[in-house]
PDB file of N, CA and C in Angstrom:
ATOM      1  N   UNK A   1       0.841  -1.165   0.000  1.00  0.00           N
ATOM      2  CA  UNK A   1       0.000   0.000   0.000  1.00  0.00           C
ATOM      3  C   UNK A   1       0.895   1.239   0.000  1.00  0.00           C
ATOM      4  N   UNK A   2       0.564   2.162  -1.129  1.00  0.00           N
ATOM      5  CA  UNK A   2       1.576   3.581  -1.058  1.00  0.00           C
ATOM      6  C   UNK A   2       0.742   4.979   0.192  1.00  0.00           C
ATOM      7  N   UNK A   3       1.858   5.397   0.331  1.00  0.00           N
ATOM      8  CA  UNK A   3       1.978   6.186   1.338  1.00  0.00           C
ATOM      9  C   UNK A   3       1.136   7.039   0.998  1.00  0.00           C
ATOM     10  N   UNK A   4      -0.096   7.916   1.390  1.00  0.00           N
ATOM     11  CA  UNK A   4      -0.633   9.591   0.722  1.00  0.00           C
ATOM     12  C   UNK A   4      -0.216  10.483   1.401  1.00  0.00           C
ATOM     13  N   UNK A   5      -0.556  11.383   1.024  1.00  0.00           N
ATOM     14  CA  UNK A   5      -0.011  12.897   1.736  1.00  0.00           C
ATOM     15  C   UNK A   5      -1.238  13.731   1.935  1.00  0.00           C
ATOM     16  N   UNK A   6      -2.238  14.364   2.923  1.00  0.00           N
ATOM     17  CA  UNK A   6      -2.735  15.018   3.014  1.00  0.00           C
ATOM     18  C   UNK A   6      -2.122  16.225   3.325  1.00  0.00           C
ATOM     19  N   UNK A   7      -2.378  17.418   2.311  1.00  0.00           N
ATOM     20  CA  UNK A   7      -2.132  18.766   2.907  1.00  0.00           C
ATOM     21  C   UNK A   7      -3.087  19.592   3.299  1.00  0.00           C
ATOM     22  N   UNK A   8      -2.619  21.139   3.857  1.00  0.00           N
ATOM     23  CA  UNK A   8      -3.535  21.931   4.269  1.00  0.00           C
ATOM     24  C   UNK A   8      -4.559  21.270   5.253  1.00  0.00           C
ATOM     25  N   UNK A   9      -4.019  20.372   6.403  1.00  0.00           N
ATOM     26  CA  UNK A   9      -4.606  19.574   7.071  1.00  0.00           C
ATOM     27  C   UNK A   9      -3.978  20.704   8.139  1.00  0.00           C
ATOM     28  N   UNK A  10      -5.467  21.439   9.332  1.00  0.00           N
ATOM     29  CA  UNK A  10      -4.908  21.597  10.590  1.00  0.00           C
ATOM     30  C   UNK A  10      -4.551  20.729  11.495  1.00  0.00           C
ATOM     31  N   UNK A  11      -3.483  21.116  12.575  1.00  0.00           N
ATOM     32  CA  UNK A  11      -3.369  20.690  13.580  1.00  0.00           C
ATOM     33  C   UNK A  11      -3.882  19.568  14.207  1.00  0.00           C
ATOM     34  N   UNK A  12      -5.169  20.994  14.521  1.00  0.00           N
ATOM     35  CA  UNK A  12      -6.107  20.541  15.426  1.00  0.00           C
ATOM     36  C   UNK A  12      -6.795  19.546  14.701  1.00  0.00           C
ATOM     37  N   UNK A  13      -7.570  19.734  13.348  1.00  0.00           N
ATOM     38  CA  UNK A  13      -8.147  19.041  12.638  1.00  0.00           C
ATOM     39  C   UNK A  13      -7.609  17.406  12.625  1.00  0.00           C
ATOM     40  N   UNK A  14      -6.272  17.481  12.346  1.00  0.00           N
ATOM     41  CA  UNK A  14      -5.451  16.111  12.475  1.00  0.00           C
ATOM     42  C   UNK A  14      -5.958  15.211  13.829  1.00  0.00           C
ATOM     43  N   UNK A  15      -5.657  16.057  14.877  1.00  0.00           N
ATOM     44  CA  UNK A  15      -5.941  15.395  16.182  1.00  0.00           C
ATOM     45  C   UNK A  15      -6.971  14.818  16.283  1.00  0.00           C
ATOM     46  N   UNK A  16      -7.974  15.357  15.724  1.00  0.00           N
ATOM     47  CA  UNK A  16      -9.538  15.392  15.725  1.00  0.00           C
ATOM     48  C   UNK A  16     -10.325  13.582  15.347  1.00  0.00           C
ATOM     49  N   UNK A  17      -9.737  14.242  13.981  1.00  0.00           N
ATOM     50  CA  UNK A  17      -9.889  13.018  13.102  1.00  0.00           C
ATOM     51  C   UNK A  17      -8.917  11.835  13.918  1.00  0.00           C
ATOM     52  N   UNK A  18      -7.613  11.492  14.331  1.00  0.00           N
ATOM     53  CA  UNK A  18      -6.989  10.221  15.024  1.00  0.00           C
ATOM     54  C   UNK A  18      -7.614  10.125  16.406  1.00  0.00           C
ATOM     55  N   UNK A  19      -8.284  11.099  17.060  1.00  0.00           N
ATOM     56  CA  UNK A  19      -9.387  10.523  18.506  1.00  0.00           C
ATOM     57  C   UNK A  19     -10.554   9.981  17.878  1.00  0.00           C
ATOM     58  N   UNK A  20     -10.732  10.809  16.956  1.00  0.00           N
ATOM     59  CA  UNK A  20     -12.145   9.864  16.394  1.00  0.00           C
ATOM     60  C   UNK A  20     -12.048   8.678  15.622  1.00  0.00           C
ATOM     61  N   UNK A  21     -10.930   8.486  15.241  1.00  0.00           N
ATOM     62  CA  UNK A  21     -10.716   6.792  14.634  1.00  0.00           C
ATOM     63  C   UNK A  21     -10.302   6.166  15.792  1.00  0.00           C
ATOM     64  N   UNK A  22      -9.821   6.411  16.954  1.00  0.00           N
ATOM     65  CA  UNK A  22      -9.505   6.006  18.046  1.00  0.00           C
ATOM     66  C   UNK A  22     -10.632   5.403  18.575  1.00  0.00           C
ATOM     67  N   UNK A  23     -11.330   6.475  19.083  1.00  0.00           N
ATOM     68  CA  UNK A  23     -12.779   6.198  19.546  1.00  0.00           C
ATOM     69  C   UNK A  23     -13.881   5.181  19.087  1.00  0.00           C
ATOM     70  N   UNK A  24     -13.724   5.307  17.834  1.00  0.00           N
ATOM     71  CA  UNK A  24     -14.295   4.357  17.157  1.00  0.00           C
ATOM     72  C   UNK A  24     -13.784   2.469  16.958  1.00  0.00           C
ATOM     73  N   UNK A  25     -12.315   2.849  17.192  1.00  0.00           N
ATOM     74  CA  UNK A  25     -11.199   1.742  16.957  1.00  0.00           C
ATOM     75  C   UNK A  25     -11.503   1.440  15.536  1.00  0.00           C
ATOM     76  N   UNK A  26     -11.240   2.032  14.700  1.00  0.00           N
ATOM     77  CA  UNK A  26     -11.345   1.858  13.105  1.00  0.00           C
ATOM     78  C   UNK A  26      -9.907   2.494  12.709  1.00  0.00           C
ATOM     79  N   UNK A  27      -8.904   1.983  11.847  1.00  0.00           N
ATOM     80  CA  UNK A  27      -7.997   3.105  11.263  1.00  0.00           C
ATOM     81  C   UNK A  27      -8.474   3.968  10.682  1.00  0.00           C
ATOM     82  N   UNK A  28      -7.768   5.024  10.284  1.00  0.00           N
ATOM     83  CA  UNK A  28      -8.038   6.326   9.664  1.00  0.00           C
ATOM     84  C   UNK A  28      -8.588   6.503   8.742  1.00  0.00           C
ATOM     85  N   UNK A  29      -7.875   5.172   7.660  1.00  0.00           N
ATOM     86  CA  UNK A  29      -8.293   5.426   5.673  1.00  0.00           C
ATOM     87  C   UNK A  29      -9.465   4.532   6.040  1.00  0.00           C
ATOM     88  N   UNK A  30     -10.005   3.958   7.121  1.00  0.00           N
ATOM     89  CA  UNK A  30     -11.545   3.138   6.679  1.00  0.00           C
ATOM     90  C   UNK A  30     -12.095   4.316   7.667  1.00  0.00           C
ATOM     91  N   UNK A  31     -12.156   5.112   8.011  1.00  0.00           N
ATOM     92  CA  UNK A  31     -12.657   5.809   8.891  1.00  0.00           C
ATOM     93  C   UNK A  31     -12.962   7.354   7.917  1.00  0.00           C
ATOM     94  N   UNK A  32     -11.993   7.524   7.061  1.00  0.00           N
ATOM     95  CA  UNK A  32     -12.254   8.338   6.001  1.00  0.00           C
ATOM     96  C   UNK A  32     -12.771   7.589   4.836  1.00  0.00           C
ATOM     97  N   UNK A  33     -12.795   6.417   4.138  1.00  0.00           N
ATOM     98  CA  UNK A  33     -14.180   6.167   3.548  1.00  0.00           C
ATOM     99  C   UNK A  33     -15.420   6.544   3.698  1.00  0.00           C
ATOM    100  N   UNK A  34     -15.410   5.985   4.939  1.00  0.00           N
ATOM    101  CA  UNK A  34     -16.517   6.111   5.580  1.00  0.00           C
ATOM    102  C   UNK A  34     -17.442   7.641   5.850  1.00  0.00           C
ATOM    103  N   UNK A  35     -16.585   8.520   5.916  1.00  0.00           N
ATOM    104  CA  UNK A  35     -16.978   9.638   5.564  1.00  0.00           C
ATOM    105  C   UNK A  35     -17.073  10.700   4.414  1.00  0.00           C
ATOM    106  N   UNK A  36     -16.441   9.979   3.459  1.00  0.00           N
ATOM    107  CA  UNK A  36     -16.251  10.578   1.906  1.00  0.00           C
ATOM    108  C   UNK A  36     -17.997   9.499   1.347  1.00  0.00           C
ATOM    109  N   UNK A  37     -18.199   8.666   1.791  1.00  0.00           N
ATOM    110  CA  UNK A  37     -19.429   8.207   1.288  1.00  0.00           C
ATOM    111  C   UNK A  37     -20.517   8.605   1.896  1.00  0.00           C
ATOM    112  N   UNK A  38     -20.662   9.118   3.278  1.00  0.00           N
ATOM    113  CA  UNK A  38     -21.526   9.457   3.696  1.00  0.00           C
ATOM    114  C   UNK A  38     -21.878  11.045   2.988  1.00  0.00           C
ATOM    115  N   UNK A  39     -20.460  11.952   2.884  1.00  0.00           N
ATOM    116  CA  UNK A  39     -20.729  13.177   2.660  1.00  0.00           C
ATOM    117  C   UNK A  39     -21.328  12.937   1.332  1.00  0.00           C
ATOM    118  N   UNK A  40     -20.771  12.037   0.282  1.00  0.00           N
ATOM    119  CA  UNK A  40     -21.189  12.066  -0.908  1.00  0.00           C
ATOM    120  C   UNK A  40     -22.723  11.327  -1.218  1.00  0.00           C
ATOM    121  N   UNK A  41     -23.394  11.014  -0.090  1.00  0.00           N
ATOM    122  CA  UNK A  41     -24.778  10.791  -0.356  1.00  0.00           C
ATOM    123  C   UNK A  41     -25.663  11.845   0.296  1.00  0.00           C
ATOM    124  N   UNK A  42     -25.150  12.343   1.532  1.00  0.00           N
ATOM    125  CA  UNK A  42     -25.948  13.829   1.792  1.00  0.00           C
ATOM    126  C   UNK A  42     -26.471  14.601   1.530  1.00  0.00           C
ATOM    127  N   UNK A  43     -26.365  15.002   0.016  1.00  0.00           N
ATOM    128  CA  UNK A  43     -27.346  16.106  -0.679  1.00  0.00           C
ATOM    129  C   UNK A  43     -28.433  15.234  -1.585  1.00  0.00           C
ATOM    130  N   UNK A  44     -28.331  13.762  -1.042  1.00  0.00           N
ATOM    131  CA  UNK A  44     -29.359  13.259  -2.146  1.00  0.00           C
ATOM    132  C   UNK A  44     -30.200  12.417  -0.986  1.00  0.00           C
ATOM    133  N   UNK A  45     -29.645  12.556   0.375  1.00  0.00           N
ATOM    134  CA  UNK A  45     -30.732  12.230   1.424  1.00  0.00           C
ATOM    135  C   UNK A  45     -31.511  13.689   2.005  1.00  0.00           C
ATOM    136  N   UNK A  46     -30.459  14.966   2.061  1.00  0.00           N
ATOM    137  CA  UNK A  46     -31.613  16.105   2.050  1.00  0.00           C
ATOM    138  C   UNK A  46     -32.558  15.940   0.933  1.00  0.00           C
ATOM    139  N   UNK A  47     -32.293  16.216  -0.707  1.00  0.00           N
ATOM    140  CA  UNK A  47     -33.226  16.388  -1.429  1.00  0.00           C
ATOM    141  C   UNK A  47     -34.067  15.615  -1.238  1.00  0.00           C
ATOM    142  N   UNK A  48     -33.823  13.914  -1.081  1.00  0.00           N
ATOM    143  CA  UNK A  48     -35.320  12.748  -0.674  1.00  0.00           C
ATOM    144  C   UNK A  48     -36.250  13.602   0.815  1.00  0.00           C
ATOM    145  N   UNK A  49     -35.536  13.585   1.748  1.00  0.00           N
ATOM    146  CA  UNK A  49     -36.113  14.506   2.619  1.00  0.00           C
ATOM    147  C   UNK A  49     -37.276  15.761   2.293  1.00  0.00           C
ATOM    148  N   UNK A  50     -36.754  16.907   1.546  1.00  0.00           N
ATOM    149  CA  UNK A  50     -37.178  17.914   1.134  1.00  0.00           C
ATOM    150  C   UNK A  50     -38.548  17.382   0.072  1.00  0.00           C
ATOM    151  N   UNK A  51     -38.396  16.526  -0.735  1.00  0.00           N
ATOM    152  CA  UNK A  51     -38.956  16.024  -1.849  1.00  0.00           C
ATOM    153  C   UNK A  51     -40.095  15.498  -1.342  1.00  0.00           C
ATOM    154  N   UNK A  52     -40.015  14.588  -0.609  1.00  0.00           N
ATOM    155  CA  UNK A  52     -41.096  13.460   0.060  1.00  0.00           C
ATOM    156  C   UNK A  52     -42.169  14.138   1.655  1.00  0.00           C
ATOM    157  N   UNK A  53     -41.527  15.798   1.925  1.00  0.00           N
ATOM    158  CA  UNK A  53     -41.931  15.891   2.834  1.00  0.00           C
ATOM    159  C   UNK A  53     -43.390  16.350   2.737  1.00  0.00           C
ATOM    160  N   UNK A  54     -44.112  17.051   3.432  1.00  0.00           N
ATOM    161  CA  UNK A  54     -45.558  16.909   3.860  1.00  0.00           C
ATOM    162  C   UNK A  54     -45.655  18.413   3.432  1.00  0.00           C
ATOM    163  N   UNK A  55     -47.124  18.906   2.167  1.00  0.00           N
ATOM    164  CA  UNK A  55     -46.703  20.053   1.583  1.00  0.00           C
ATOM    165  C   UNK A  55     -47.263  21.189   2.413  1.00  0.00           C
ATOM    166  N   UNK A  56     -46.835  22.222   2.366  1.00  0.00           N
ATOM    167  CA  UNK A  56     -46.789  23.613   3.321  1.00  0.00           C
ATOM    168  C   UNK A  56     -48.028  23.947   2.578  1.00  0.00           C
ATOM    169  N   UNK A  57     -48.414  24.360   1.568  1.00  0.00           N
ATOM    170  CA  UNK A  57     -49.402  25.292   1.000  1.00  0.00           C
ATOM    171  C   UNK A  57     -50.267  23.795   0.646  1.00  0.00           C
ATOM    172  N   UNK A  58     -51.508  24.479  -0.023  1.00  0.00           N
ATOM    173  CA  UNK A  58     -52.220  23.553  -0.904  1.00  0.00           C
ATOM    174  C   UNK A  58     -52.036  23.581  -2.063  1.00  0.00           C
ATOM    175  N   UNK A  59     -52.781  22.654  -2.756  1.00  0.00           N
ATOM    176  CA  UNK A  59     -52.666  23.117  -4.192  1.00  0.00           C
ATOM    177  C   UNK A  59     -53.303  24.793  -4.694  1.00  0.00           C
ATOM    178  N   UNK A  60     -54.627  24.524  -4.124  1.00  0.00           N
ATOM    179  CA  UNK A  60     -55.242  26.089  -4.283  1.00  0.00           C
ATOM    180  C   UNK A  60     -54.254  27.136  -4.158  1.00  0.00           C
ATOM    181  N   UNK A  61     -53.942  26.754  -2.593  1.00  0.00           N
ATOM    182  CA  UNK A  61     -53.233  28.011  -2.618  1.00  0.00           C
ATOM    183  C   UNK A  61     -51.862  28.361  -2.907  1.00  0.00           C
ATOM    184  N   UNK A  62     -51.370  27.714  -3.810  1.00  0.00           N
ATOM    185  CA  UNK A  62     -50.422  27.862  -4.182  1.00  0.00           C
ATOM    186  C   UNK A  62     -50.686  28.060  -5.624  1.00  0.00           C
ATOM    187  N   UNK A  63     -51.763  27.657  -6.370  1.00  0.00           N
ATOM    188  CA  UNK A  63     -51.973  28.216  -7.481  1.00  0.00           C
ATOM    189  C   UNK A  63     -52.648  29.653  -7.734  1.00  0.00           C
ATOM    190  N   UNK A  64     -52.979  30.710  -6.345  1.00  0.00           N
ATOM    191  CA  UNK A  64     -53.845  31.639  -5.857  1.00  0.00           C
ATOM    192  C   UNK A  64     -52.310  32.062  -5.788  1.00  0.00           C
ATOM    193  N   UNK A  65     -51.341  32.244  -4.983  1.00  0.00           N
ATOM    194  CA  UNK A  65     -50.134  32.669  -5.069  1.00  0.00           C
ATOM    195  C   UNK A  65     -49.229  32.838  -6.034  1.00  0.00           C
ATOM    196  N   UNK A  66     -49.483  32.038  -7.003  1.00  0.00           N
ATOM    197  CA  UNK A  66     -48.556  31.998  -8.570  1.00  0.00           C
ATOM    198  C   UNK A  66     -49.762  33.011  -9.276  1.00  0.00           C
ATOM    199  N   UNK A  67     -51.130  32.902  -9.142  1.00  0.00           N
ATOM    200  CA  UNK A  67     -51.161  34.102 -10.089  1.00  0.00           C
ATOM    201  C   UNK A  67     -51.195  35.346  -9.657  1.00  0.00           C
ATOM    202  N   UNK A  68     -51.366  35.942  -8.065  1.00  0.00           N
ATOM    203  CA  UNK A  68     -51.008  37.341  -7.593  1.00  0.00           C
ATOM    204  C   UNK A  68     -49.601  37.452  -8.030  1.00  0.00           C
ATOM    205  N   UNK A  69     -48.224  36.933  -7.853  1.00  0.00           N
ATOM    206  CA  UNK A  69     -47.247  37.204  -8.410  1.00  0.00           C
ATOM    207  C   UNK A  69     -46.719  37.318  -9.741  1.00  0.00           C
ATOM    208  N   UNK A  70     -47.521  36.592 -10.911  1.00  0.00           N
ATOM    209  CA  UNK A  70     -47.522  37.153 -12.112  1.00  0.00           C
ATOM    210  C   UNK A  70     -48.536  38.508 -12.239  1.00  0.00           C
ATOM    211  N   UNK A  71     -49.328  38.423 -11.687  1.00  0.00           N
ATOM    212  CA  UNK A  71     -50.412  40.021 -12.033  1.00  0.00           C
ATOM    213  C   UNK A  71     -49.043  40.913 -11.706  1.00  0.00           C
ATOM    214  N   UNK A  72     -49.139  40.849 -10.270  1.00  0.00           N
ATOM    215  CA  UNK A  72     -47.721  41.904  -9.829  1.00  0.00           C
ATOM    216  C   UNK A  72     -46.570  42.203 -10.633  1.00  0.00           C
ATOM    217  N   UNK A  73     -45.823  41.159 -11.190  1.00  0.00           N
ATOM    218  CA  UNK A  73     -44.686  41.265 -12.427  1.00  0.00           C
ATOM    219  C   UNK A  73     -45.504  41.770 -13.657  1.00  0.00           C
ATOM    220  N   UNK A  74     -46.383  41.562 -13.880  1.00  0.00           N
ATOM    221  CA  UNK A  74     -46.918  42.370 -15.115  1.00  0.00           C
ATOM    222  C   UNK A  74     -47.608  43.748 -15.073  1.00  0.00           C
ATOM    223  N   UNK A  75     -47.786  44.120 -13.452  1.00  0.00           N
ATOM    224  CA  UNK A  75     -47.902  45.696 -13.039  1.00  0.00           C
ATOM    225  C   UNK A  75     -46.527  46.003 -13.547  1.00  0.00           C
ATOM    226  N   UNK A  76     -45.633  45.834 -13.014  1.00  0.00           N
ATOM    227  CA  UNK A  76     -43.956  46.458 -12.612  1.00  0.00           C
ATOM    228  C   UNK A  76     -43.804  46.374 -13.690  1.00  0.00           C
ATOM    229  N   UNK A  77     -43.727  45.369 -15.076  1.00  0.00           N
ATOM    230  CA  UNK A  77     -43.107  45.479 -16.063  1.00  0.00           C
ATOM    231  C   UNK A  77     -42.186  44.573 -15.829  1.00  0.00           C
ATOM    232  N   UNK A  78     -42.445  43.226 -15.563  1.00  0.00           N
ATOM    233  CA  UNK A  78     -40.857  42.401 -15.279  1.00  0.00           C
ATOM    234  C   UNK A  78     -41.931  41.320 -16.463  1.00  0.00           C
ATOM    235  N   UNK A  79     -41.236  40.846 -16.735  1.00  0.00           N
ATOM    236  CA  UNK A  79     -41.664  39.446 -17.249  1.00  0.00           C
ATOM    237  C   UNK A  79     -42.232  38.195 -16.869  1.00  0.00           C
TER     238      UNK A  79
END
C-alpha cells in the first residue's frame, strides 16, 4: 500500500480526526471512507427529505399565489 499525503490539514483538525478513529477503533483510511461516502450521499438524502416531505401550502393556494405574483410582475413590467 503507497503512502498519501494530506495537505492543508490543521493541527487541530489532524488530532480530531486520530481521537475519532480512536474512539471508534477503526484506522483512519476506513474511517475516512466512511466519511467521503456518507458526505457524498448527503445532498441526495436532504433532497429525498425535502422532496417526500408533507406540503406547506395547498394546491389552491399555491396556485392563488402563482397568479397574484404574475399580475404583480406584469404591473412592474418584469416578465
Amino acid at each position: 500500500m503507497a503512502m498519501k499525503t494530506l495537505r492543508n490539514v490543521k493541527e487541530s483538525t489532524w488530532k480530531d480526526l486520530k481521537a475519532l478513529a480512536d474512539r471508534n477503533r477503526v484506522p483512519i483510511g476506513i474511517l475516512l471512507d466512511v466519511m467521503v461516502k456518507d458526505y457524498s450521499e448527503s445532498p441526495s438524502l436532504f433532497w429525498g427529505k425535502v422532496l417526500r416531505h408533507e406540503k406547506i401550502l395547498s394546491d389552491d393556494d399555491a396556485e392563488s399565489i402563482k397568479n397574484a405574483v404574475s399580475e404583480m410582475r406584469k404591473e412592474k413590467g418584469f416578465r
